[in-house]
C-alpha atoms as a PDB file:
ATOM      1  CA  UNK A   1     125.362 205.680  -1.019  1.00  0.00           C
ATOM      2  CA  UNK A   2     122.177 206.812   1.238  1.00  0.00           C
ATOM      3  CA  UNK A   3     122.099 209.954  -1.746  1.00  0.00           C
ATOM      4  CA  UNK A   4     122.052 207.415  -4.799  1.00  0.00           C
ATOM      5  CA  UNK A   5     119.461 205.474  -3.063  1.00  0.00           C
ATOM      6  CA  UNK A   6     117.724 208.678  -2.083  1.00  0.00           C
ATOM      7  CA  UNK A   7     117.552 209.924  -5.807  1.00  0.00           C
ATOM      8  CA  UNK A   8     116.398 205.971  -6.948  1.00  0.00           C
ATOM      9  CA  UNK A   9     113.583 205.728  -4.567  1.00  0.00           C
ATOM     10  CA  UNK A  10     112.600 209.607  -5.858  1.00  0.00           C
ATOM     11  CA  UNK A  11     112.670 208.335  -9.113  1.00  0.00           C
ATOM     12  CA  UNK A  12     110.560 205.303  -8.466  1.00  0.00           C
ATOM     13  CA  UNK A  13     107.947 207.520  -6.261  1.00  0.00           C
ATOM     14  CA  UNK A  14     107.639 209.847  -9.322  1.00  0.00           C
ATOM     15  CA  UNK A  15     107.248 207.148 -11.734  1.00  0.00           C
ATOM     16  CA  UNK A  16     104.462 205.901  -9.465  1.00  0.00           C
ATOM     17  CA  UNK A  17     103.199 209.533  -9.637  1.00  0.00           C
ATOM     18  CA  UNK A  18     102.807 209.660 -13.249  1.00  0.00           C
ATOM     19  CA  UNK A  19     101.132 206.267 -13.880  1.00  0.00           C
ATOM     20  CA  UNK A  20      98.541 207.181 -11.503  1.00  0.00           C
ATOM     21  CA  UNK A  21      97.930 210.967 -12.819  1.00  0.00           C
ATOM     22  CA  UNK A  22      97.843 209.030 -15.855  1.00  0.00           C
ATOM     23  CA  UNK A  23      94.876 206.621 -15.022  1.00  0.00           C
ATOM     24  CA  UNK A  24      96.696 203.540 -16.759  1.00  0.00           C
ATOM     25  CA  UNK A  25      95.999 200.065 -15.981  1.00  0.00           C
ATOM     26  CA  UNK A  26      99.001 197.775 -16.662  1.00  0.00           C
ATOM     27  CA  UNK A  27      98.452 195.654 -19.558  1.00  0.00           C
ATOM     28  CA  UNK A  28     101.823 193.619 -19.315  1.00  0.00           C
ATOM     29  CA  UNK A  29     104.960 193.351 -21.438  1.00  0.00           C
ATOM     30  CA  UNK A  30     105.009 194.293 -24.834  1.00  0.00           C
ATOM     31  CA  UNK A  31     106.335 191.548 -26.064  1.00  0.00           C
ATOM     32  CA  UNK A  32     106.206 191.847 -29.872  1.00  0.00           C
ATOM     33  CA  UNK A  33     104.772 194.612 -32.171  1.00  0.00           C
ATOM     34  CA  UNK A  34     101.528 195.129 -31.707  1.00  0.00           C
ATOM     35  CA  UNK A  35     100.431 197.592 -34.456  1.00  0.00           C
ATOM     36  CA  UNK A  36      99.859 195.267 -37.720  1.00  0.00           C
ATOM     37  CA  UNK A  37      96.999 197.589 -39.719  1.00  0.00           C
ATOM     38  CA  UNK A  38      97.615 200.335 -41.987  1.00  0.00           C
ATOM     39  CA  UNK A  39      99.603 202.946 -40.815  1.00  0.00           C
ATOM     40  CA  UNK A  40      97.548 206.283 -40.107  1.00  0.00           C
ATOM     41  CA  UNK A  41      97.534 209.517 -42.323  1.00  0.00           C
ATOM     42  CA  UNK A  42      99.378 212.830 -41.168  1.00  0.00           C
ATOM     43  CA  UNK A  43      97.298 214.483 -38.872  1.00  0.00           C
ATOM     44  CA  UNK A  44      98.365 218.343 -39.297  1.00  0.00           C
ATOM     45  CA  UNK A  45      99.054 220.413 -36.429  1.00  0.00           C
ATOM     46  CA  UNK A  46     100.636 223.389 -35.173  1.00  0.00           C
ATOM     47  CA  UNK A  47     103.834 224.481 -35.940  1.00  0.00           C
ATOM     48  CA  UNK A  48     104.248 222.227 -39.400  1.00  0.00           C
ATOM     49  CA  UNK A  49     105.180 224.291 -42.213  1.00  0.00           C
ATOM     50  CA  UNK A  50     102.311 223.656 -45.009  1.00  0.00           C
ATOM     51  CA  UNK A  51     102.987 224.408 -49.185  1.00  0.00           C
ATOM     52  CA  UNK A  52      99.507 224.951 -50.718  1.00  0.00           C
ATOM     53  CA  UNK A  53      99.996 225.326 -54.483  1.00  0.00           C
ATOM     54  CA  UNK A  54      97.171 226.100 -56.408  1.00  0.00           C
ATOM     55  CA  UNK A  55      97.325 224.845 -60.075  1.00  0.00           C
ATOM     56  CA  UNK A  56      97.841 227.588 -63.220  1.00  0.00           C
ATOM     57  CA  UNK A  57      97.892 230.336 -60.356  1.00  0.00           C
ATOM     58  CA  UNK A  58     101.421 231.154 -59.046  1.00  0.00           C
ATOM     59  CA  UNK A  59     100.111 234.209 -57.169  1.00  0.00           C
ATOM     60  CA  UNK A  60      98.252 232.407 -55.081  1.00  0.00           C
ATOM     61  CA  UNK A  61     100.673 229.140 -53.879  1.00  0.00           C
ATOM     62  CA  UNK A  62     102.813 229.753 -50.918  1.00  0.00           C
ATOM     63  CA  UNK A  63     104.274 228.301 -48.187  1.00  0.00           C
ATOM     64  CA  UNK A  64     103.064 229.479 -44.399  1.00  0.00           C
ATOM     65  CA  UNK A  65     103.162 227.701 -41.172  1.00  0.00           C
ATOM     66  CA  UNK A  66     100.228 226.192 -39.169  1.00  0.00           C
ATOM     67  CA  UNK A  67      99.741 228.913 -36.116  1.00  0.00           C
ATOM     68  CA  UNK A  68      99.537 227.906 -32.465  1.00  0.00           C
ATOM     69  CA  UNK A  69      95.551 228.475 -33.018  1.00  0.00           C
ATOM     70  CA  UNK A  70      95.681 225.572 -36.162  1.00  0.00           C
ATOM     71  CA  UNK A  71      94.944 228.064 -38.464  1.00  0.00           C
ATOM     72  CA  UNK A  72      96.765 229.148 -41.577  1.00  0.00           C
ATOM     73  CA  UNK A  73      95.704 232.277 -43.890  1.00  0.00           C
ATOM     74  CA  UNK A  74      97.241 232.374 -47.889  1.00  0.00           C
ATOM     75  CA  UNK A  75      96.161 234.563 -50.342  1.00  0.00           C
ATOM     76  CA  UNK A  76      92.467 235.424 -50.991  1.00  0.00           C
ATOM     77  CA  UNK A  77      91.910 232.655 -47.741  1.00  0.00           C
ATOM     78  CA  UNK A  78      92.110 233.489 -44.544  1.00  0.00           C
ATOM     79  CA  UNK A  79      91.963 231.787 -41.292  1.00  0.00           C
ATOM     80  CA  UNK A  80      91.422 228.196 -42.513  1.00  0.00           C
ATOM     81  CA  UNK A  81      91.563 225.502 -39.623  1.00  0.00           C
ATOM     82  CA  UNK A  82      94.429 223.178 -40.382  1.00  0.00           C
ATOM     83  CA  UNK A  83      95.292 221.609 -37.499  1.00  0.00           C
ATOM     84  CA  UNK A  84      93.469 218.063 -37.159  1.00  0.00           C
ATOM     85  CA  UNK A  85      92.844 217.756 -40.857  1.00  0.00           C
ATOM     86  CA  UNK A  86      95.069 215.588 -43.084  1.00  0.00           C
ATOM     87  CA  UNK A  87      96.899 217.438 -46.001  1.00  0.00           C
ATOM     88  CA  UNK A  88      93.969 216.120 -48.951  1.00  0.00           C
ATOM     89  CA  UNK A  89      91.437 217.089 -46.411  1.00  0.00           C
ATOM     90  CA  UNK A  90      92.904 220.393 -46.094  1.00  0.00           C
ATOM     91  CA  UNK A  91      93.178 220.855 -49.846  1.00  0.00           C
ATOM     92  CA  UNK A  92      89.514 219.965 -50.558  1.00  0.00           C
ATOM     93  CA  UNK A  93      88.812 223.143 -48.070  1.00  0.00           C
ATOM     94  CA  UNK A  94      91.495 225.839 -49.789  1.00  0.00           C
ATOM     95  CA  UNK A  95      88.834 224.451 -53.591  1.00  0.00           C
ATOM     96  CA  UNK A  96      86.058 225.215 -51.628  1.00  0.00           C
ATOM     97  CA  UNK A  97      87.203 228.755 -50.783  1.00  0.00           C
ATOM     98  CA  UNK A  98      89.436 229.279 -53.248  1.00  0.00           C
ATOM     99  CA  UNK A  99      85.940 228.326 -55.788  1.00  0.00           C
ATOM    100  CA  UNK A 100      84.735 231.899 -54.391  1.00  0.00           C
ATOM    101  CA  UNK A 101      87.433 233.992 -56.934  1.00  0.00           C
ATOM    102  CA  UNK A 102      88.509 231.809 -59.268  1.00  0.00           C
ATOM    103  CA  UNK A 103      86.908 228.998 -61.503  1.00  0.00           C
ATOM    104  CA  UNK A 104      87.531 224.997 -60.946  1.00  0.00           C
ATOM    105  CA  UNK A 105      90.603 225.767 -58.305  1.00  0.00           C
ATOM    106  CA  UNK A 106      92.735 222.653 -58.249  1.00  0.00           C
ATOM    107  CA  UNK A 107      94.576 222.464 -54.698  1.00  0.00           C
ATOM    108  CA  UNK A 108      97.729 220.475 -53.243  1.00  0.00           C
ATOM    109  CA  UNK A 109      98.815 220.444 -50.303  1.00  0.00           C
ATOM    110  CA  UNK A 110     102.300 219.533 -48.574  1.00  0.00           C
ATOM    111  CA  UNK A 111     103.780 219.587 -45.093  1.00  0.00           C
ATOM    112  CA  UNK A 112     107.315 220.247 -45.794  1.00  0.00           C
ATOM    113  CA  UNK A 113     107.886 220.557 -41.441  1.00  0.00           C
ATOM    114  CA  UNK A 114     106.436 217.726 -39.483  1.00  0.00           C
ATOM    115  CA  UNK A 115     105.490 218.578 -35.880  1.00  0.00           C
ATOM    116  CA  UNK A 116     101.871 217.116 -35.782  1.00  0.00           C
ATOM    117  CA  UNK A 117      99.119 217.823 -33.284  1.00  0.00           C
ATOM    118  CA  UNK A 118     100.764 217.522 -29.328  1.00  0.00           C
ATOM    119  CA  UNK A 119      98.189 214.202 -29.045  1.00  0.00           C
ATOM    120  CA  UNK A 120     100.306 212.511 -32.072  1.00  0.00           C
ATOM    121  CA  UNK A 121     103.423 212.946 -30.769  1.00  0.00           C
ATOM    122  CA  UNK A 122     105.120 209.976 -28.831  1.00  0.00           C
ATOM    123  CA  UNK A 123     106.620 211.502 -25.953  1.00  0.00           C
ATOM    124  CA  UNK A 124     110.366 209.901 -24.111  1.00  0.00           C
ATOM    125  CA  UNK A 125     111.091 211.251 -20.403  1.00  0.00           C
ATOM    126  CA  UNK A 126     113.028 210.400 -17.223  1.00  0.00           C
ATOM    127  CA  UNK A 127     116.841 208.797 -17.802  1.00  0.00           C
ATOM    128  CA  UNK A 128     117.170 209.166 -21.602  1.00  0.00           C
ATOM    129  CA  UNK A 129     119.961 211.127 -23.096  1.00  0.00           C
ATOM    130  CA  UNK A 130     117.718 213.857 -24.774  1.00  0.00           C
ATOM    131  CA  UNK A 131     114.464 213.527 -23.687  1.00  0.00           C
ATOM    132  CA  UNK A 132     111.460 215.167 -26.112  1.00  0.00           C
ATOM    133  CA  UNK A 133     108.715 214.939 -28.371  1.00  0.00           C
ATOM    134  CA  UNK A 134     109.203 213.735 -31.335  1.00  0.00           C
ATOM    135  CA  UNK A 135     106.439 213.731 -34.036  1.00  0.00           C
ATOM    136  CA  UNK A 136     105.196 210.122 -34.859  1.00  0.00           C
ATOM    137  CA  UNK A 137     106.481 208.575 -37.973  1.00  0.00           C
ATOM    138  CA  UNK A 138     104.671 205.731 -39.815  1.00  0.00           C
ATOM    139  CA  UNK A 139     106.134 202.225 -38.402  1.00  0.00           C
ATOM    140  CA  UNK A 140     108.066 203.730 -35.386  1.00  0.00           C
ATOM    141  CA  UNK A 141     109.859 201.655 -33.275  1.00  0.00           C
ATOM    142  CA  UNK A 142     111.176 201.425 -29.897  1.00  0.00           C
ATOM    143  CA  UNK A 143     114.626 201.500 -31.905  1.00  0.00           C
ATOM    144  CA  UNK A 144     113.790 204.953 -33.562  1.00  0.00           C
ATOM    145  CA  UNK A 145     112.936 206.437 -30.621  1.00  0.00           C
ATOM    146  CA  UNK A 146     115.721 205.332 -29.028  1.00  0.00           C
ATOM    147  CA  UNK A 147     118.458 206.560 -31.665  1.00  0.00           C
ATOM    148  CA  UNK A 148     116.255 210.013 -31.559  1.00  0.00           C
ATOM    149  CA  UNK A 149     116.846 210.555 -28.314  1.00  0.00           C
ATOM    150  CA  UNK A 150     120.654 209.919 -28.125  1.00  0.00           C
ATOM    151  CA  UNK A 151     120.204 206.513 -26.123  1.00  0.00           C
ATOM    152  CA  UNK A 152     119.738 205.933 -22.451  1.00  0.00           C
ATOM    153  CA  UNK A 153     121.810 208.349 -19.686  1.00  0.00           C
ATOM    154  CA  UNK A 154     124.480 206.579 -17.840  1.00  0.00           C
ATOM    155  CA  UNK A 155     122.319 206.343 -14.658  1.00  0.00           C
ATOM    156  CA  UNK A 156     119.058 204.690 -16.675  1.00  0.00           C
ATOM    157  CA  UNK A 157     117.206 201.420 -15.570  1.00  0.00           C
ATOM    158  CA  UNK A 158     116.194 200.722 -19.163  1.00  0.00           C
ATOM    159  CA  UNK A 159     114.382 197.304 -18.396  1.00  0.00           C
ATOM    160  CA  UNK A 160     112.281 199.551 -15.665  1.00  0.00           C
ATOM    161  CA  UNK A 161     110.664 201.527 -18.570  1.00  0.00           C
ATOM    162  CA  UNK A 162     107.103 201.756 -19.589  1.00  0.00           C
ATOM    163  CA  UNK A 163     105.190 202.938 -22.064  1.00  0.00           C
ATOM    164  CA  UNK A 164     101.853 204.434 -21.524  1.00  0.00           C
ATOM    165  CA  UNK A 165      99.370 204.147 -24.580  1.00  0.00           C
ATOM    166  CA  UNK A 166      95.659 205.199 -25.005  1.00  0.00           C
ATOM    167  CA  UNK A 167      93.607 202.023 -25.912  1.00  0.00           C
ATOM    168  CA  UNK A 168      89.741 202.345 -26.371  1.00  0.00           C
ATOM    169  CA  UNK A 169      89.438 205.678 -24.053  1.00  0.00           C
ATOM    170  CA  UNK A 170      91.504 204.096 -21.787  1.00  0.00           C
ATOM    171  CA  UNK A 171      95.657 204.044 -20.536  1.00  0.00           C
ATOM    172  CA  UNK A 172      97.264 201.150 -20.416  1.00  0.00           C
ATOM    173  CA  UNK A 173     100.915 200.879 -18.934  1.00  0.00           C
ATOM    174  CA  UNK A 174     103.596 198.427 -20.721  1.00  0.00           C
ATOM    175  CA  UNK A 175     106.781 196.915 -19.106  1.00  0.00           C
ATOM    176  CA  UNK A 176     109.814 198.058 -21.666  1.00  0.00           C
ATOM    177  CA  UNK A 177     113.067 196.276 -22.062  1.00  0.00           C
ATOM    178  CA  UNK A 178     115.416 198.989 -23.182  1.00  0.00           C
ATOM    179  CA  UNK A 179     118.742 197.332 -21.912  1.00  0.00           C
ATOM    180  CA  UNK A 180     117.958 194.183 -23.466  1.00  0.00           C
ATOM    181  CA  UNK A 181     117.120 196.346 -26.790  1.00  0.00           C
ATOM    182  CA  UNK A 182     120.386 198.466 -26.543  1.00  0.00           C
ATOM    183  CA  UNK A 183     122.982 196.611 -24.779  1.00  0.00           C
ATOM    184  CA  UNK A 184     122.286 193.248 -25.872  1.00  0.00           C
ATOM    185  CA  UNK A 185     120.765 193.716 -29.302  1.00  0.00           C
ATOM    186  CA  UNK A 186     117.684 191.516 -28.546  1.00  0.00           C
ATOM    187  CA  UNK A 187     115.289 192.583 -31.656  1.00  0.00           C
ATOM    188  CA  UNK A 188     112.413 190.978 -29.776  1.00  0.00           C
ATOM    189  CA  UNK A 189     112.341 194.119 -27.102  1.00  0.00           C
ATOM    190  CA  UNK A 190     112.060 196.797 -30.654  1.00  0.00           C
ATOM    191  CA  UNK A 191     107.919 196.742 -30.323  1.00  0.00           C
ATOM    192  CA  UNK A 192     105.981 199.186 -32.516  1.00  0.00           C
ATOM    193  CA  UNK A 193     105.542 202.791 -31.253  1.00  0.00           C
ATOM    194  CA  UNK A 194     101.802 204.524 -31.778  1.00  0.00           C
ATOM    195  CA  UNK A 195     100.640 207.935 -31.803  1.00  0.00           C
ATOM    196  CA  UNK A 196     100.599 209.508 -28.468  1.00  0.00           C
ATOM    197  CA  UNK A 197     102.847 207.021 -26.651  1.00  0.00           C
ATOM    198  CA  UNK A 198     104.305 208.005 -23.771  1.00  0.00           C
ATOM    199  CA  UNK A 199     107.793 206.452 -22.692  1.00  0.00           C
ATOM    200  CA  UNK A 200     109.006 207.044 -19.091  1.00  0.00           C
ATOM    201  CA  UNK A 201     112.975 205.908 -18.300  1.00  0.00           C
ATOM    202  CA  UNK A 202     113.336 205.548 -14.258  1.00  0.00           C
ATOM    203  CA  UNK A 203     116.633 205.711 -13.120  1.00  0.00           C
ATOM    204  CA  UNK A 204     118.310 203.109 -11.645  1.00  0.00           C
ATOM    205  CA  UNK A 205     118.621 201.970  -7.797  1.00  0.00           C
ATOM    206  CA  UNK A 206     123.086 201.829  -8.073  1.00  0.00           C
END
């Protein structure tokens, strides 16, 4: 018993820990979603596999992978920053240096392996069943994230999560109710997940 309680109260402490390396104010319980605009472009980053095909040249299209650095180098182009562009974006660059060898280059470009950049990712530690990063998807949920990671771990105090988001510079910390969400199948707990969300499961005190 004193070793359950020991491993709880460790849990707790390092929750505590986190929020304050953080810097997060608490800003209450998520309630419902809170994300209602647009949902963002793909942000490139490193590690997503990128197909630039360049129209009526065959020679030149190829598929290569975004380098730890964010840079990617095809034929006749090398060392283009691709990381922190969005795939037009990075197209209208390839034209611009493609427009050095041949005339009126027409570029697309496709991710064909999302990773994103690390600051994009929503992030799920502490009790779950897989903990990781997963790279964001447009209209995420709580849900998604969830089934991703394989669920909460027998010894999780999912209605002790939070969720730590960046809002105007600034953390804020977010009560979670992952029980009610899994166990109980109360839809009202599923809020929208954003871009660089954080998600930390304590476990539980028995």
């Amino acid at each position: 018993m004193r070793a359950v309680l020991r491993k709880s109260l460790i849990s707790c402490i390092w929750l505590s820990v986190i929020a304050t390396l953080i810097g997060c104010s608490t800003g209450g319980v998520l309630k419902e979603a809170t994300y209602q605009g647009q949902s963002p472009d793909y942000i490139i980053g490193p590690g997503d596999n990128i197909n630039v095909f360049v129209w009526g040249n065959t020679e030149l299209s190829t598929t290569v992978p975004v380098r730890p650095d964010g840079k990617i180098t095809t034929p006749l182009v090398e060392d283009v920053q691709a990381s922190g562009k969005t795939p037009t974006e990075l197209a209208r660059v390839m034209e611009k240096r493609l427009a050095r060898y041949i005339r009126n280059p027409v570029v697309t470009v496709i991710v064909t392996n999302f990773v994103g950049r690390y600051k994009e990712q929503v992030r799920i530690i502490g009790a779950a069943a897989k903990p990781q990063a997963l790279a964001y998807r447009a209209n995420m949920t709580l849900l998604d994230v969830m089934i991703a990671a394989g669920g909460l771990n027998e010894y999780a105090a999912g209605n002790s999560a939070h969720l730590f988001r960046q809002i105007g510079g600034k953390q804020q910390q977010y009560s979670l109710r992952i029980d009610d969400l899994l166990n109980n199948g109360d839809i009202s707990a599923n809020v929208d997940i954003l871009p660089g969300d954080i998600i930390i499961i304590p476990e539980s005190w028995f």
